[in-house]
Structures are given as structure tokens and as C-alpha cells.
Protein backbone atom coordinates (compact mmCIF):
# COMPACT_ATOMS: atom_id res chain seq x y z
CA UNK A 1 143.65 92.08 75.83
CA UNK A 2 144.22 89.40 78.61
CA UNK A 3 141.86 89.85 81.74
CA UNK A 4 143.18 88.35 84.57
CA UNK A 5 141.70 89.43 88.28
CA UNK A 6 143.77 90.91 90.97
CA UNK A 7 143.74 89.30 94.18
CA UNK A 8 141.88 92.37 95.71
CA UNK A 9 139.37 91.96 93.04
CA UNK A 10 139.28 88.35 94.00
CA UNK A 11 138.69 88.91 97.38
CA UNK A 12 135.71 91.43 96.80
CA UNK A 13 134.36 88.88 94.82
CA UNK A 14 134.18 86.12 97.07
CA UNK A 15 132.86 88.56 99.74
CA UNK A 16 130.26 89.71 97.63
CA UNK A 17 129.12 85.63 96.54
CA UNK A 18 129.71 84.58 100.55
CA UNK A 19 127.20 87.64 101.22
CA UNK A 20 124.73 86.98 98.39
CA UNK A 21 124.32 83.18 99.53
CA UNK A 22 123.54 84.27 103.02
CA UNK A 23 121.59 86.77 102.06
CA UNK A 24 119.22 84.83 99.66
CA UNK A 25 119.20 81.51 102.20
CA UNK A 26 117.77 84.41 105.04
CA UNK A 27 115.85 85.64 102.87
CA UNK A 28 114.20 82.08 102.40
CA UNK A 29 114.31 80.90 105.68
CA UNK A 30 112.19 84.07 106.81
CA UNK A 31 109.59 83.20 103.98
CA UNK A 32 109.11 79.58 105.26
CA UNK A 33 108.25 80.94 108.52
CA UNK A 34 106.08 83.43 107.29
CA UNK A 35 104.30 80.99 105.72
CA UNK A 36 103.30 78.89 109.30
CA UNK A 37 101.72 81.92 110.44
CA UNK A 38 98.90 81.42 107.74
CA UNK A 39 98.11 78.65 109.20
CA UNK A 40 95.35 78.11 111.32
CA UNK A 41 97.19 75.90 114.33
CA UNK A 42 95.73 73.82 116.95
CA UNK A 43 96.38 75.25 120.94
CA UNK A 44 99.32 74.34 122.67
CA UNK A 45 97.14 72.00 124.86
CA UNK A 46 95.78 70.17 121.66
CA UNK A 47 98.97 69.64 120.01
CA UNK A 48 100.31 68.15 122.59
CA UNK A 49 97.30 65.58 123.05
CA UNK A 50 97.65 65.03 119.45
CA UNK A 51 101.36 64.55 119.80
CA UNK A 52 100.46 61.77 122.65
CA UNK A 53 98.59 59.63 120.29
CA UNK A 54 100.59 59.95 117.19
CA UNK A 55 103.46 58.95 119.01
CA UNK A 56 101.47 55.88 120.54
CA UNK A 57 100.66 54.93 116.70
CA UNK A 58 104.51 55.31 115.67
CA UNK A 59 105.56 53.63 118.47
CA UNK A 60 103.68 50.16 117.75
CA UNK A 61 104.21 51.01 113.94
CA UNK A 62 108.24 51.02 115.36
CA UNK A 63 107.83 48.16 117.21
CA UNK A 64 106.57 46.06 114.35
CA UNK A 65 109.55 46.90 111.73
CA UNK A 66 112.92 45.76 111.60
CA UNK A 67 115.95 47.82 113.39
CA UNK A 68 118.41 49.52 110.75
CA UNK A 69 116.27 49.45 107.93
CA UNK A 70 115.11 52.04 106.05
CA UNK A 71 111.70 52.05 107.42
CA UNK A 72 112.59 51.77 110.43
CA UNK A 73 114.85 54.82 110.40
CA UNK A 74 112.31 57.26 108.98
CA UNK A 75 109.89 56.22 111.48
CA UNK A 76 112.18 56.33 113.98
CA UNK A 77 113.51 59.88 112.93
CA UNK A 78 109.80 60.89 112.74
CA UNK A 79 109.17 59.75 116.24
CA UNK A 80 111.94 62.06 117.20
CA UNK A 81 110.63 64.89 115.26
CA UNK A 82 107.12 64.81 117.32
CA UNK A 83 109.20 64.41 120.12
CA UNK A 84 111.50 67.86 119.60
CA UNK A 85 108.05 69.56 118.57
CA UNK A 86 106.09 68.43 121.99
CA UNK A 87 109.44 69.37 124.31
CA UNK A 88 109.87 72.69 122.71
CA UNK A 89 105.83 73.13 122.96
CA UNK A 90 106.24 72.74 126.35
CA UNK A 91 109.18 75.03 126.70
CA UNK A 92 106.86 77.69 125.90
CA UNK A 93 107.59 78.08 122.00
CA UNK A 94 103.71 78.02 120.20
CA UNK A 95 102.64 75.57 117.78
CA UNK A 96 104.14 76.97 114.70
CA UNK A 97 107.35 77.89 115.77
CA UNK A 98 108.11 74.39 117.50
CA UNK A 99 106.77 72.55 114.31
CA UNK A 100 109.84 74.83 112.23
CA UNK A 101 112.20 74.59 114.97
CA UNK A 102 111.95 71.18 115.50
CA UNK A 103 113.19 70.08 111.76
CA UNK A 104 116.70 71.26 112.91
CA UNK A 105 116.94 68.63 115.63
CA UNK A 106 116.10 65.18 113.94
CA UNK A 107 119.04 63.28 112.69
CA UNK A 108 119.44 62.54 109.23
CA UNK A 109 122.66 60.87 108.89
CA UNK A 110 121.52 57.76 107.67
CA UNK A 111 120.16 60.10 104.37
CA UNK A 112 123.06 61.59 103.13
CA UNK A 113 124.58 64.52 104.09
CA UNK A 114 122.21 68.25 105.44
CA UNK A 115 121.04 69.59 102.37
CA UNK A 116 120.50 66.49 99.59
CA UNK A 117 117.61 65.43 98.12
CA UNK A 118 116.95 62.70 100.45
CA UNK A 119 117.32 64.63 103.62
CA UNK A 120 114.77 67.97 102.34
CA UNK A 121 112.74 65.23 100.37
CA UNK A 122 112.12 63.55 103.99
CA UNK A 123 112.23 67.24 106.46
CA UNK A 124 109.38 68.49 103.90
CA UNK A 125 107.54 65.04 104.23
CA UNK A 126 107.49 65.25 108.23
CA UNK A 127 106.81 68.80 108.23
CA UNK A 128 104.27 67.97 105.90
CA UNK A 129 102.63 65.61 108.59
CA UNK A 130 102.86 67.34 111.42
CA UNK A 131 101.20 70.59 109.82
CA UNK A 132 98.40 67.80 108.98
CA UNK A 133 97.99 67.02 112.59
CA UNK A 134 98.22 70.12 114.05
CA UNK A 135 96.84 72.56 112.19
CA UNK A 136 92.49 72.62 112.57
């Protein structure tokens, strides 16, 4: 008996994959959230000092490196990531939410396209650091 799949049944099946994907990439992007909460965060006020001096330090670490290469770039990039974090602390978003928020904003062109290794290999290393300076 030859199975073949009618183009209705095709089209519930795509629906039902497109819905599944969304479903399980909500699913964990609410978890990683969840998970800042159990963190014990610094105030808004001491983030933002913190913020100040690590961006000093990256700044003269910046100054010191060569434009377009690789160091450079990721130091760069994480001198924008502080940077998204401290403006949305300041627009009123707390600690946690500006240190999740913030990974959406930093360019990572010069990694490879959104979702490769390289680019969530470097978004988990800078969220990494920032929830080591700001969290107590």
C-alpha cells in the first residue's frame, strides 16, 4: 500500500511543527527568566555603579587592542552589552530583567549568524559576566 500525504494533511502538519517549535522555544525562554529571579541581584543604584567601573576597565582594555580583530570585537560587543543593561536600568526595568533583555540588543554579526554556536557560546559568556557583577 503506497502512503502518500494529502495536501490538507500536509498543511496540518506543518501547522502542528510551526506550533510545536514556538511552543517549546516559549516554553524555554520563560525558564531562562525564571531562573534570574533566583538570583540574589544587586539594587538598581549598585548595578549601575558597578556598570560605571566595568565599563572604565573595558574601555582602556578597548583602547589597548587592535580595531577589527577578534578581541577587539568581543570586547567591544561586551562594552555594548553593559551599556544596553545600564540604559534599560535606568529606564526603570530592575536588575534582572535588563541583564536578559539586554542580550537581544548587542550585535553579533561579526559571529555568524543569531542562533550558532559562536553567537550563544559568546551571549551565555557575557551573561555569564554580568550575573558575576551584579548579583551579591
Amino acid at each position: 500500500m503506497k502512503l502518500t500525504m494529502t495536501r490538507p494533511g500536509l498543511r496540518l502538519f506543518t501547522m502542528l511543527v510551526l506550533f510545536s517549535t514556538w511552543l517549546f522555544s516559549a516554553a524555554r525562554a520563560d525558564a531562562q527568566v525564571l531562573s534570574n529571579k533566583s538570583n540574589d541581584w544587586k539594587t538598581e543604584s549598585e548595578a549601575l555603579d558597578k556598570l560605571d567601573s566595568e565599563l572604565l576597565q573595558l574601555a582602556a582594555v578597548l583602547n589597548g587592542q587592535t580595531p577589527g580583530t577578534p578581541n577587539y570585537l568581543d570586547t567591544d560587543a561586551h562594552v555594548d552589552y553593559y551599556k544596553n543593561i545600564y540604559n534599560l536600568i535606568e529606564q526603570g526595568k530592575s536588575v534582572a530583567e535588563a541583564v536578559q533583555v539586554a542580550l537581544g540588543y548587542v550585535d553579533t554579526t561579526w559571529l555568524g549568524f543569531d542562533y550558532s554556536p559562536q553567537v550563544l557560546s559568546a551571549k551565555t559568556q557575557w551573561y555569564n559576566d554580568a550575573l558575576a557583577i551584579l548579583t551579591n
